[in-house]
Protein backbone atom coordinates (compact mmCIF):
# COMPACT_ATOMS: atom_id res chain seq x y z
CA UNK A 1 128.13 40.91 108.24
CA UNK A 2 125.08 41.93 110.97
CA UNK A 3 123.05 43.32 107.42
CA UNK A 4 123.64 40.12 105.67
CA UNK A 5 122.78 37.47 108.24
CA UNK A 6 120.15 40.28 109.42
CA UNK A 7 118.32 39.34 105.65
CA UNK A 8 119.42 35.90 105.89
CA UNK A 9 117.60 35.22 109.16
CA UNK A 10 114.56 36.66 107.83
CA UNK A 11 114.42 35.06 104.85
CA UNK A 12 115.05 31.44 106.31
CA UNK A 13 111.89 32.07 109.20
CA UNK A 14 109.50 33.13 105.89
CA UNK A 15 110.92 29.78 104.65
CA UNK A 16 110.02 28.07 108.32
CA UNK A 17 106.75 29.86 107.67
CA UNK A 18 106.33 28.44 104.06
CA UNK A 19 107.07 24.84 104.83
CA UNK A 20 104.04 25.10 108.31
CA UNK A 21 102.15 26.46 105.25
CA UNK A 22 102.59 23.15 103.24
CA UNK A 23 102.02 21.28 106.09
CA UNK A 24 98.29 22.50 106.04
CA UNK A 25 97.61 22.19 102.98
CA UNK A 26 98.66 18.79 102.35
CA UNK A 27 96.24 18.01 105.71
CA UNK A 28 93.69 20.20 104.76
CA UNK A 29 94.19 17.75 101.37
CA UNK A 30 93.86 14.65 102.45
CA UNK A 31 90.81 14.67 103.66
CA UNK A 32 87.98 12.83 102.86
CA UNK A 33 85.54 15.53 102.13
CA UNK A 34 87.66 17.12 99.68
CA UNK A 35 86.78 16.91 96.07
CA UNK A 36 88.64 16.29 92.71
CA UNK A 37 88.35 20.00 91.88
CA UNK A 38 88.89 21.77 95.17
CA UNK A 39 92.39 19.09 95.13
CA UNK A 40 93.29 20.50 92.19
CA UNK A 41 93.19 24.51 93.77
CA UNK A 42 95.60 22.65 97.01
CA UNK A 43 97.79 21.02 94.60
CA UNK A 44 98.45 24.54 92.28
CA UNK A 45 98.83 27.10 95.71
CA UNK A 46 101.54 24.36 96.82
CA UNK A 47 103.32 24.69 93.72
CA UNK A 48 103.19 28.29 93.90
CA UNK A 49 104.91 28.09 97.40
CA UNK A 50 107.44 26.07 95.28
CA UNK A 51 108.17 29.41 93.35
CA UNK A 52 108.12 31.61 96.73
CA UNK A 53 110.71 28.98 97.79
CA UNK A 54 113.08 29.52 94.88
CA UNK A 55 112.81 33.20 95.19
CA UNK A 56 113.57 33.03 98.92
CA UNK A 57 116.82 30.54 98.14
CA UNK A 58 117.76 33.90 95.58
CA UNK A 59 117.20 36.03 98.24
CA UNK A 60 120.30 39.11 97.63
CA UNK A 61 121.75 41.63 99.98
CA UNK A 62 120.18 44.57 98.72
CA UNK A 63 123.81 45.18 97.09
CA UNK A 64 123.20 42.74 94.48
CA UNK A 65 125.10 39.92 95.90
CA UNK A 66 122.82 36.97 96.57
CA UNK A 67 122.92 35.58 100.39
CA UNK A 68 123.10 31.73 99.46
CA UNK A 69 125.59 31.77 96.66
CA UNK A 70 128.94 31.05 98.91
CA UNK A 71 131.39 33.15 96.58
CA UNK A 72 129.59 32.97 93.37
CA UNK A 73 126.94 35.49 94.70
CA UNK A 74 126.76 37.59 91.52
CA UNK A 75 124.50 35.90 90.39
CA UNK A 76 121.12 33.98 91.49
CA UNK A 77 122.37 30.66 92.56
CA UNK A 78 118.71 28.42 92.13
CA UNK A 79 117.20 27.45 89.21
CA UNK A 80 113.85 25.75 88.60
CA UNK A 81 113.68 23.57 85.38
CA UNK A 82 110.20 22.66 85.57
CA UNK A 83 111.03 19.45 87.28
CA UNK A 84 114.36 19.78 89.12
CA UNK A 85 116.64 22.72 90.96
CA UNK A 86 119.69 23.26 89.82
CA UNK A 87 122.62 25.36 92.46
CA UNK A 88 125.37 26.83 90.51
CA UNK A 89 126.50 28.53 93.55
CA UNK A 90 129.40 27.25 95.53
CA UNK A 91 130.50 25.91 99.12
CA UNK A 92 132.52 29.06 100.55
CA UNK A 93 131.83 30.17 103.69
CA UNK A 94 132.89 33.51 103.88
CA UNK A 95 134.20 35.11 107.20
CA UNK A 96 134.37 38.57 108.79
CA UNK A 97 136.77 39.71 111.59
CA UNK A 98 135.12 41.27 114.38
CA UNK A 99 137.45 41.62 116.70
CA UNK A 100 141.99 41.50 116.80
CA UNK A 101 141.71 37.00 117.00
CA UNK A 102 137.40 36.79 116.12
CA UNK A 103 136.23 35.81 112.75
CA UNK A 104 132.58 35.14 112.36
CA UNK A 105 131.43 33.25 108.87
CA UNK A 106 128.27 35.75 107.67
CA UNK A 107 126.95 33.57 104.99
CA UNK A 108 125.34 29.97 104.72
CA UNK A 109 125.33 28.47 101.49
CA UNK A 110 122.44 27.52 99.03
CA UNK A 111 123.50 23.62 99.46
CA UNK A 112 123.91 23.46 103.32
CA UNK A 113 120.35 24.73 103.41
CA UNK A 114 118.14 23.60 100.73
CA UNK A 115 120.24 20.91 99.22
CA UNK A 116 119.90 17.12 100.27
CA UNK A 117 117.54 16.82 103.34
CA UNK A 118 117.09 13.31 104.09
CA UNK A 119 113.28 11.40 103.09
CA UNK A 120 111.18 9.96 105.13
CA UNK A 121 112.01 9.88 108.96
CA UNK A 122 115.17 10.52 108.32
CA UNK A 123 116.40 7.29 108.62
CA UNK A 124 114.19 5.14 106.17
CA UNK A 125 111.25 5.57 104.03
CA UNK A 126 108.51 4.05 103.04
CA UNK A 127 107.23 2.97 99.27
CA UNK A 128 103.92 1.57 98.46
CA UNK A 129 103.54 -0.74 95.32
CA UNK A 130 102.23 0.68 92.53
CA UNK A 131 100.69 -2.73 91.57
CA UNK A 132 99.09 -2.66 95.03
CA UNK A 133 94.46 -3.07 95.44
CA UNK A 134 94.27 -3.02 98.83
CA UNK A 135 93.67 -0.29 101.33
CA UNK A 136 96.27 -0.64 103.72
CA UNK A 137 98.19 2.18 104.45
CA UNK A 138 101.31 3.22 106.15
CA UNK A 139 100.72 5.55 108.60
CA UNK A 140 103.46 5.99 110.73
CA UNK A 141 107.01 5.04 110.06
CA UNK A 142 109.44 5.37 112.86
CA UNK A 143 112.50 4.64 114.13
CA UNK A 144 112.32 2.67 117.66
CA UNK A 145 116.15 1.02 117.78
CA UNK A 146 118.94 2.62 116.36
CA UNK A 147 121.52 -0.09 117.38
CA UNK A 148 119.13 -2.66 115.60
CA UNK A 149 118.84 -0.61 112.08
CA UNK A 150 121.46 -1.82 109.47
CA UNK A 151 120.57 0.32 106.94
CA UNK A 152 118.91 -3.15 104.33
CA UNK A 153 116.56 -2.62 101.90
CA UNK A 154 113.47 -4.52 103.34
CA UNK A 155 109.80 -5.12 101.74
CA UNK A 156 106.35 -5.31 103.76
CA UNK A 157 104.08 -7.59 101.67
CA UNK A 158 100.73 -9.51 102.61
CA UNK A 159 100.18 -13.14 101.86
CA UNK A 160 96.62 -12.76 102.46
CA UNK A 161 94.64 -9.67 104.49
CA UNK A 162 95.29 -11.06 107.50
CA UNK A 163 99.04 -12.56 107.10
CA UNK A 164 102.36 -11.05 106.32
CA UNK A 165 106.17 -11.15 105.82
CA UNK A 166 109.27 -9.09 106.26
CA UNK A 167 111.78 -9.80 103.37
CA UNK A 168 115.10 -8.36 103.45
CA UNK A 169 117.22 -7.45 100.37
CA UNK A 170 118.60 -11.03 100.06
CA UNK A 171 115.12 -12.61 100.16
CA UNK A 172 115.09 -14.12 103.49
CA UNK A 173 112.21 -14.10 105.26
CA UNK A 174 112.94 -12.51 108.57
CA UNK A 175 109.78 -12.34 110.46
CA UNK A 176 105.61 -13.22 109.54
CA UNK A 177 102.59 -13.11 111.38
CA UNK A 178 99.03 -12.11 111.72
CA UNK A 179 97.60 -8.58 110.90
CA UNK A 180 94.57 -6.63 111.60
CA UNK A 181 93.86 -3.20 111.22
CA UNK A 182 95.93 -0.79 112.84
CA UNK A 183 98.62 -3.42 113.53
CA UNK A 184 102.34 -2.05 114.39
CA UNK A 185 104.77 -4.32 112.50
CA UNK A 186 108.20 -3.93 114.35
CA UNK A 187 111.41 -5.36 113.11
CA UNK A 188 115.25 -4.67 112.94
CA UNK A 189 114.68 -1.19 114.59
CA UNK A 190 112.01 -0.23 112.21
CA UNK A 191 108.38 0.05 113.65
CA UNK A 192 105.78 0.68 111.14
CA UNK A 193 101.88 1.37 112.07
CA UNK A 194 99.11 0.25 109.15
CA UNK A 195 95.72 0.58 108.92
CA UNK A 196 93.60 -0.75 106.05
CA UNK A 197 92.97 -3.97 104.36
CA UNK A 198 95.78 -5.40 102.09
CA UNK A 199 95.36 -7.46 99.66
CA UNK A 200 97.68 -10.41 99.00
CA UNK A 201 100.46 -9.65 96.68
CA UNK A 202 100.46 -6.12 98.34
CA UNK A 203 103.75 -4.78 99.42
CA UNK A 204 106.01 -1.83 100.99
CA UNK A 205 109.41 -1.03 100.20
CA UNK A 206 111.45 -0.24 103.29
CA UNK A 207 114.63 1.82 102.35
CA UNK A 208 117.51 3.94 103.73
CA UNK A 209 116.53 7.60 103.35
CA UNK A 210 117.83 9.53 100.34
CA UNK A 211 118.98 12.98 100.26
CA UNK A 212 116.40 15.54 98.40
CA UNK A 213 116.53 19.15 97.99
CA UNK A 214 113.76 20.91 99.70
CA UNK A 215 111.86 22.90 96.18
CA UNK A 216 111.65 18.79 94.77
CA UNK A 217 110.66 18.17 97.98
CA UNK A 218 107.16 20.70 97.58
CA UNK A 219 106.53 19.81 94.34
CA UNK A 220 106.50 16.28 94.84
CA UNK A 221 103.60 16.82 97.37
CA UNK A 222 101.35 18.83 94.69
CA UNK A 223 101.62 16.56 92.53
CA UNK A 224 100.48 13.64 95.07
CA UNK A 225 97.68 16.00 96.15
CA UNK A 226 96.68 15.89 92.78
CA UNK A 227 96.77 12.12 91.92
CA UNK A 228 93.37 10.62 91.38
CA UNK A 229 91.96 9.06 94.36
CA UNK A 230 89.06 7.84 93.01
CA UNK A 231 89.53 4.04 94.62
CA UNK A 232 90.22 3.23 97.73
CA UNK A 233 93.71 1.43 96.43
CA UNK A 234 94.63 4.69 94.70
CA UNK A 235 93.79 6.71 98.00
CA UNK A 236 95.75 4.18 99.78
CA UNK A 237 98.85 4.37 97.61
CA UNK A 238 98.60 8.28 98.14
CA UNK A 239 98.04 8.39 101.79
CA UNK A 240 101.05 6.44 102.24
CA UNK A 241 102.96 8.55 100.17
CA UNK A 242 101.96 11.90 101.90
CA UNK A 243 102.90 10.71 105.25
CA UNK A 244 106.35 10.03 103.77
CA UNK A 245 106.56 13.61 102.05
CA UNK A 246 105.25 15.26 105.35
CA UNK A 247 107.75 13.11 107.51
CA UNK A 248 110.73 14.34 104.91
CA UNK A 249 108.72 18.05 105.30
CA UNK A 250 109.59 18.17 108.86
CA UNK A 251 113.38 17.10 108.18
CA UNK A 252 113.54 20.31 105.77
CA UNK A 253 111.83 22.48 108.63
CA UNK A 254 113.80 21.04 111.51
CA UNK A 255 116.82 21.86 108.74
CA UNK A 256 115.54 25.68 108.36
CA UNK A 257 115.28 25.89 111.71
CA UNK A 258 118.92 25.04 112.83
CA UNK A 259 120.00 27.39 110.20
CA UNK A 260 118.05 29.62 111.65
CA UNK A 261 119.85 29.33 114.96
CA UNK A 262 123.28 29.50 113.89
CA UNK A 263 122.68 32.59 112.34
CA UNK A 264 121.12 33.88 115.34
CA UNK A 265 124.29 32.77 117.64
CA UNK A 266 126.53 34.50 114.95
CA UNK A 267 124.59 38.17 115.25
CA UNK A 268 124.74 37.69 119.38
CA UNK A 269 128.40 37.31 118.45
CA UNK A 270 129.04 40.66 116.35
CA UNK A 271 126.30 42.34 118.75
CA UNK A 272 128.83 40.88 121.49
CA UNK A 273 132.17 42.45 119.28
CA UNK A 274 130.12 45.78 119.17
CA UNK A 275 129.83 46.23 122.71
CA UNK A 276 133.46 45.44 123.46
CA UNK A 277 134.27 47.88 120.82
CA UNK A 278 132.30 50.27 122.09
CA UNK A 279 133.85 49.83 125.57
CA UNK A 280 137.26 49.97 124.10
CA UNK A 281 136.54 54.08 122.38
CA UNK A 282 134.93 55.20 125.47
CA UNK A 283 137.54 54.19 127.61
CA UNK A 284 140.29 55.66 124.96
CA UNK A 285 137.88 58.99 124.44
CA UNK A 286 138.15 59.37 127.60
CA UNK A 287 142.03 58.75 128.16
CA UNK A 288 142.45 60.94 125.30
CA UNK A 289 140.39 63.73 126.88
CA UNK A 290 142.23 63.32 130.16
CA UNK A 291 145.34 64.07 128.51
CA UNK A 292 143.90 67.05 126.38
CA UNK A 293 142.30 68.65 129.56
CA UNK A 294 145.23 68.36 131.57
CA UNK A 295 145.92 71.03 133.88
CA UNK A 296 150.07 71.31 133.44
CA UNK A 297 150.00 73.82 136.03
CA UNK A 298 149.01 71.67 138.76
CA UNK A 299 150.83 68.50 137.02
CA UNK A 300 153.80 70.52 137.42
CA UNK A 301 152.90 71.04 140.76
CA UNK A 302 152.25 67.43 141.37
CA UNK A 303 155.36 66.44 139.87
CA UNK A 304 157.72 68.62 142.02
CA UNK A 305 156.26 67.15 144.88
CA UNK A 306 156.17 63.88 144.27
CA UNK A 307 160.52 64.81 143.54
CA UNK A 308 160.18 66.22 146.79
């Protein structure tokens, strides 16, 4: 159990490592200095850390049982189609006894780690229209009110460059007013901060987060690197969208990372079973040698006068 979550651990921290990794280079990307070709290098190194991904989620026990598999470990439970992952491993946690009452579970499986991590902040995302000219973009997308999010699909569009509108999914209009560049649009929990000019007819879909695995995750953000950007509507539409893949980036991080813990609380556990067990044979090794060095000379002795 300490060997497997041992390689575990390590495997999920060079995943931590690979998703900081992303995180630069989609940056590093979206700059304005970068060029069509020197894009097109960013966008085909992130889809390589797509691959190091996949072989990291087949990572095996040296024993050739794979770590991420649940039960089904004989064989490599991650496949990469060319535009989707497929896990044909299972949900089984499987547990190890480390003490007489102590179980500890010494896998995590492929789904609970790389499977479904929620989009955008977590809570909702943010769409641009592809029909959009403007420039506006969405920059940041948070959450400000729980209690005041219920979960509605809701669109951001512009009458004009300087006006707008909140539409929820029944087509009322909940809320206008003015906008400028840089503006922070709040409403029904949901704060949103653009910069830009919109045009009118421009819009924003505002919707509940979806669950996406962390390999479509990647690959979605090479292929946005390499998206023209050759107006300043298309660099608009792929601004927005990169803030939304690096806001869903850190959801697959902060997922790694929890992982990450747990596995490190369940080796302090069997390092914690060790110790006791190793307390346990001294103290018997040395009852045992008491009894095998025993003087029965002066037990004897002893004994006859404690009769006495």
């Amino acid at each position: 159990a300490m060997q497997r979550l041992q390689i575990g651990e390590d495997a999920i921290a060079n995943g931590i490592n690979l998703l900081q990794h992303v995180r630069e280079l989609v940056i590093q990307a979206n700059s304005g200095s970068q060029s069509v070709e020197s894009r097109a290098v960013i966008a085909q190194e992130l889809a390589g850390i797509r691959e190091q991904m996949t072989a990291l989620a087949n990572t095996d026990d040296g024993q050739g049982r794979y770590l991420f598999a649940g039960s089904s470990d004989a064989q490599a439970p991650f496949t990469w189609s060319g535009s989707a992952v497929s896990y044909t491993g299972d949900q089984t946690a499987i547990r190890a006894q480390i003490g007489s009452q102590r179980f500890v579970v010494q896998n995590d499986t492929g789904d609970t780690i790389f499977m479904d991590v929620a989009t955008g902040n977590g809570t909702f995302g943010v769409t641009a229209n592809v029909a959009n000219t403007g420039s506006a973009v969405v920059g940041q997308a948070a959450l400000t009110d729980a209690n005041a999010w219920d979960g509605d699909n809701y669109t951001l569009r512009f009458t004009g460059p300087g006006t707008y509108e909140v539409v929820d999914g029944g087509s009322n209009v909940i809320q206008s007013g003015s906008y400028n560049n840089g503006t922070t649009i709040s409403f029904r929990g949901a704060s949103l901060t653009l910069s830009g000019t919109p045009a009118a007819g421009d819009s924003f879909a505002v919707q509940p987060s979806v669950g996406q695995d962390i390999f479509a995750m990647v690959d979605q953000l090479a292929t946005l690197v390499g998206q023209p950007q050759a107006s300043d509507a298309q660099r608009a539409k792929v601004q927005t969208a990169l803030q939304q893949g690096l806001a869903g980036l850190q959801n697959a991080e902060d997922r790694l990372s929890g992982i990450r813990a747990g596995m490190g609380h369940r080796m302090n556990a069997i390092e914690d079973a060790l110790s006791v067990a190793d307390a346990q044979n001294l103290h018997a090794t040395t009852a045992v040698g008491e009894l095998r060095d025993l003087d029965y000379a002066e037990a004897i002795s002893r004994l006859q006068m404690e009769m006495t």
